[in-house]
Protein backbone atom coordinates (compact mmCIF):
# COMPACT_ATOMS: atom_id res chain seq x y z
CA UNK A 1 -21.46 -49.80 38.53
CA UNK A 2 -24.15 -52.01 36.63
CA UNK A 3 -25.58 -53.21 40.05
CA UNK A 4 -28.39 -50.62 39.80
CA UNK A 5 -29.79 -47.75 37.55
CA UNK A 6 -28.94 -45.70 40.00
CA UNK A 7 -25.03 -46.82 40.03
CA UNK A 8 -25.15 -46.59 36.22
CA UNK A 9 -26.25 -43.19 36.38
CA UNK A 10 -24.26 -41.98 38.82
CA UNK A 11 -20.74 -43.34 36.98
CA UNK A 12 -21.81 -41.76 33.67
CA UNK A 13 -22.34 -38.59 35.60
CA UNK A 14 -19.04 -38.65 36.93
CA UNK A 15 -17.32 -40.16 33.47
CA UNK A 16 -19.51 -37.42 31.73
CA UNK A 17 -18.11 -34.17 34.07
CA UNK A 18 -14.62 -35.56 33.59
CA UNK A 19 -14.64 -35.51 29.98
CA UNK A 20 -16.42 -32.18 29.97
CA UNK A 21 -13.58 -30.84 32.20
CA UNK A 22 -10.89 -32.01 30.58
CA UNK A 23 -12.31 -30.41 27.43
CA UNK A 24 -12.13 -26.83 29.10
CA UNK A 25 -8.71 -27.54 30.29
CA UNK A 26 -7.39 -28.21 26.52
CA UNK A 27 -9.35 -25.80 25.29
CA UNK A 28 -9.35 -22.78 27.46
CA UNK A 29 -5.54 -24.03 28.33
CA UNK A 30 -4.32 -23.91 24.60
CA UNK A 31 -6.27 -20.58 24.13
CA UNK A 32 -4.32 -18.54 26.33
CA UNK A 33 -1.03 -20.36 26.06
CA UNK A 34 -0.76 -22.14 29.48
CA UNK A 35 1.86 -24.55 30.37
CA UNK A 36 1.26 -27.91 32.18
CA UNK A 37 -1.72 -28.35 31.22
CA UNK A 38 -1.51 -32.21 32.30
CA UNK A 39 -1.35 -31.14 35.93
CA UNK A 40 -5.04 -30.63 36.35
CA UNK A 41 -5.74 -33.63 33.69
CA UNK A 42 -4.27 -35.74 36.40
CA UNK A 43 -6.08 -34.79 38.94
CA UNK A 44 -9.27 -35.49 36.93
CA UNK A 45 -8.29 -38.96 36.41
CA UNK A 46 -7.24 -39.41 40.23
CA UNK A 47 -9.38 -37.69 42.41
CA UNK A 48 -11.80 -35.92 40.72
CA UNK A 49 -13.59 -33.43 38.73
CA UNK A 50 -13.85 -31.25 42.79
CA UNK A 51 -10.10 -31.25 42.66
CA UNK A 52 -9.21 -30.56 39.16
CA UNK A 53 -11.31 -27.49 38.01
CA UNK A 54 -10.56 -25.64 40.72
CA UNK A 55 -6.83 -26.29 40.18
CA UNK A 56 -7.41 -25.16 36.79
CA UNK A 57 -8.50 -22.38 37.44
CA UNK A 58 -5.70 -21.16 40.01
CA UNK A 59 -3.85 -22.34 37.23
CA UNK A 60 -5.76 -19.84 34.94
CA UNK A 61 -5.54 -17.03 37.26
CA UNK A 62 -1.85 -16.96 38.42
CA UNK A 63 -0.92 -17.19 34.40
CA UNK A 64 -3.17 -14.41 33.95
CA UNK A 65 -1.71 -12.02 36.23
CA UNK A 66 1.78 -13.02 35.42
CA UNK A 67 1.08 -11.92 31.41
CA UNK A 68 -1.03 -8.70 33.07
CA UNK A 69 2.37 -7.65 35.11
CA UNK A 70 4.60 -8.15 31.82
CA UNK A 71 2.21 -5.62 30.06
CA UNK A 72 2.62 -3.21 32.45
């Protein structure tokens, strides 16, 4: 990580896009009342910011849909 400028900067990147993803998954999460949120938190931390945003947004989706159909 401190090897190189180049190292640096690619870390913060990462640490940076992690932090701004988990941000959208409290936020948008909490503002349309979604449940297990820490599902795609955890994949941040593990694998990545590739593997948890689109997870949240399946998340997002499905949840969608399933308050659409109760509407109806």
């Amino acid at each position: 990580m401190n090897q190189s400028r180049m190292g640096a900067f690619a870390w913060w990147d990462v640490i940076i896009s992690i932090i701004v993803v988990i941000g959208f998954i409290i936020y948008e999460g909490k503002r349309k009342g979604m449940r297990h949120l820490w599902i795609p938190i955890i994949a941040s931390l593990t694998v990545g910011v590739s593997l948890a945003l689109p997870l949240f947004l399946l998340f997002r989706q499905v949840h969608l849909e399933k308050q659409e159909r109760h509407q109806v």
